[in-house]
Protein backbone atom coordinates (compact mmCIF):
# COMPACT_ATOMS: atom_id res chain seq x y z
CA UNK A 1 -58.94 210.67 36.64
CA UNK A 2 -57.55 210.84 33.26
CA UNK A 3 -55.80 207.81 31.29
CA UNK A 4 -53.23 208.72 28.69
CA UNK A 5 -54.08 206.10 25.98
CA UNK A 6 -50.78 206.77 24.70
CA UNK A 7 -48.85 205.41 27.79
CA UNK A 8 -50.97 202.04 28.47
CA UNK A 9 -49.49 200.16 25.77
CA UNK A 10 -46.24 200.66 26.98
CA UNK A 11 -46.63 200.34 30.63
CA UNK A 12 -48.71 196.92 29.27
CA UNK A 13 -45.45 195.74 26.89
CA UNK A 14 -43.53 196.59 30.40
CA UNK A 15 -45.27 194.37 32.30
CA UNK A 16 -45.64 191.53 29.96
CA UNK A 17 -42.25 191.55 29.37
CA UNK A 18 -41.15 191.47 33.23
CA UNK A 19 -43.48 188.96 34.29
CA UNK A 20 -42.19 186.12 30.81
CA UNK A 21 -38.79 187.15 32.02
CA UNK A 22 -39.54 185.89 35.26
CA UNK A 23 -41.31 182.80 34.58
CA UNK A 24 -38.16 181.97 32.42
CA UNK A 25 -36.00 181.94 35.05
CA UNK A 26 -37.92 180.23 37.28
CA UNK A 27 -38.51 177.37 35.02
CA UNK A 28 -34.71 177.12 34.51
CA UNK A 29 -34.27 176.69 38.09
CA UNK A 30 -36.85 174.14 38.61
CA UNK A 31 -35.21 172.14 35.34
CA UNK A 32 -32.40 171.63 37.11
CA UNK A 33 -32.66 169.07 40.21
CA UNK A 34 -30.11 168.82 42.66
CA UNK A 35 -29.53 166.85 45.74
CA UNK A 36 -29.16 168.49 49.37
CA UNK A 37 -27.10 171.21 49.47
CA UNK A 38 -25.49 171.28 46.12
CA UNK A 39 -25.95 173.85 43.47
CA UNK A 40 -26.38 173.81 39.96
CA UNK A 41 -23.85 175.43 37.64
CA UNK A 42 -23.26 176.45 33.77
CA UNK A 43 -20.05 176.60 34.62
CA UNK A 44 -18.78 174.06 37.39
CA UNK A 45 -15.73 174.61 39.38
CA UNK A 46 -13.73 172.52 41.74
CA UNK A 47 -15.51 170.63 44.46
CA UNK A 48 -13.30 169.72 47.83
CA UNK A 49 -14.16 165.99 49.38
CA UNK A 50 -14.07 165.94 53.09
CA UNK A 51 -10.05 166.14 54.47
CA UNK A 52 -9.48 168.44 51.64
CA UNK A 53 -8.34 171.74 52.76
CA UNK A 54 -9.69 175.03 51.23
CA UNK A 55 -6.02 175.60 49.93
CA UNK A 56 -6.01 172.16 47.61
CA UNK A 57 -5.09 173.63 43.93
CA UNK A 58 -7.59 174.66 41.51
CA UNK A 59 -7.33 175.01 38.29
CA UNK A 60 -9.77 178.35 36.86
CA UNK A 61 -11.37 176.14 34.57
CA UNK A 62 -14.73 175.72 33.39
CA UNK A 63 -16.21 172.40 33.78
CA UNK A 64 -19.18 170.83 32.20
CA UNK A 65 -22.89 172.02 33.65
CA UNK A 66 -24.33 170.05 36.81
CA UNK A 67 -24.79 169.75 40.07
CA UNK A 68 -21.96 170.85 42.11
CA UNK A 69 -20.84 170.68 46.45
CA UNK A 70 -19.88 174.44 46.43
CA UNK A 71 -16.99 174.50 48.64
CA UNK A 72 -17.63 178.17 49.20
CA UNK A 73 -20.59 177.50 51.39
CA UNK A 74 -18.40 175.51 53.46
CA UNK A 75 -19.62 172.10 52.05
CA UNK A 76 -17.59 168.68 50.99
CA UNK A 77 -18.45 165.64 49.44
CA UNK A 78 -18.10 162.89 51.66
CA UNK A 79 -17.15 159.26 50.52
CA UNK A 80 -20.41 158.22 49.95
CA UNK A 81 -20.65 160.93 47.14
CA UNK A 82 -23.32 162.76 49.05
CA UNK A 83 -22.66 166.95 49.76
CA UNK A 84 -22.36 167.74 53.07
CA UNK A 85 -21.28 170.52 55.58
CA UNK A 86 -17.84 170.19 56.28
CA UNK A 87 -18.52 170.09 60.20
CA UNK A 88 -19.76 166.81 59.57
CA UNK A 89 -17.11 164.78 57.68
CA UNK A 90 -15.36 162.09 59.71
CA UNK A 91 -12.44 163.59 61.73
CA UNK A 92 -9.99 160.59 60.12
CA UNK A 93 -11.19 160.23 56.79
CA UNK A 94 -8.51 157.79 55.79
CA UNK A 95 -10.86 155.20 57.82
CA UNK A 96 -13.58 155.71 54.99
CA UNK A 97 -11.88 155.46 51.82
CA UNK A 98 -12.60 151.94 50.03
CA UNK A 99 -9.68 149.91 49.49
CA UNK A 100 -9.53 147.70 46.52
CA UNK A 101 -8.38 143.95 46.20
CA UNK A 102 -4.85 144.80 44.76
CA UNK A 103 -4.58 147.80 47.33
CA UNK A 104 -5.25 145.88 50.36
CA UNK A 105 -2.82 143.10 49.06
CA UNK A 106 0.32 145.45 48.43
CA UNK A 107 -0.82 147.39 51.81
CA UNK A 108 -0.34 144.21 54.12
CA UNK A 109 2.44 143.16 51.90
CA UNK A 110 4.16 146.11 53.16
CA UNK A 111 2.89 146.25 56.64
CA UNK A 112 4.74 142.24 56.76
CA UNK A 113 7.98 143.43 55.65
């Protein structure tokens, strides 16, 4: 069997290069922790809370890099800020929202009347 000396530094620089390529990438994904089910993105889009209908507007913007709920996967972020699939969010979400002091006065101010 004959080894072209010529060809094994290449195949070498090849190698090397594929496998620190790799390793990169891999690191950047294990940088970035997220909690269940959401994804981190450079470039973070719109995220849909549970009631919120794939057809709420969007604007095509870029937001800052984190952890996002990707509504694509069929995920929302419930009330308790935690990303979940949308089959579980509470069928009347209005139920779960948290009412503040000034909120829950004018709402039985109006209920009275």
């Amino acid at each position: 069997m004959e080894i072209k000396l010529c060809c094994l530094p290449m195949n070498l620089i090849f190698i090397t290069a594929f496998v620190l390529i790799f390793t990169c990438v891999d690191a950047n994904r294990r940088k970035h922790k997220c909690k269940l089910n959401e994804e981190w993105m450079e470039c973070g889009g719109c995220e849909l809370k549970c009631g919120q209908s794939e057809f709420t507007p969007c604007t095509l913007q870029c937001r800052p890099a984190g952890c996002y709920c990707p509504p694509y996967n069929g995920f929302r972020r419930n009330f308790d800020g935690k990303c979940i699939p949308k089959s579980q969010c509470p069928k009347d979400p209005i139920k779960y929202v948290n009412v503040t002091k000034s909120s829950e006065k004018y709402l039985n101010a109006t209920r009275s009347t």
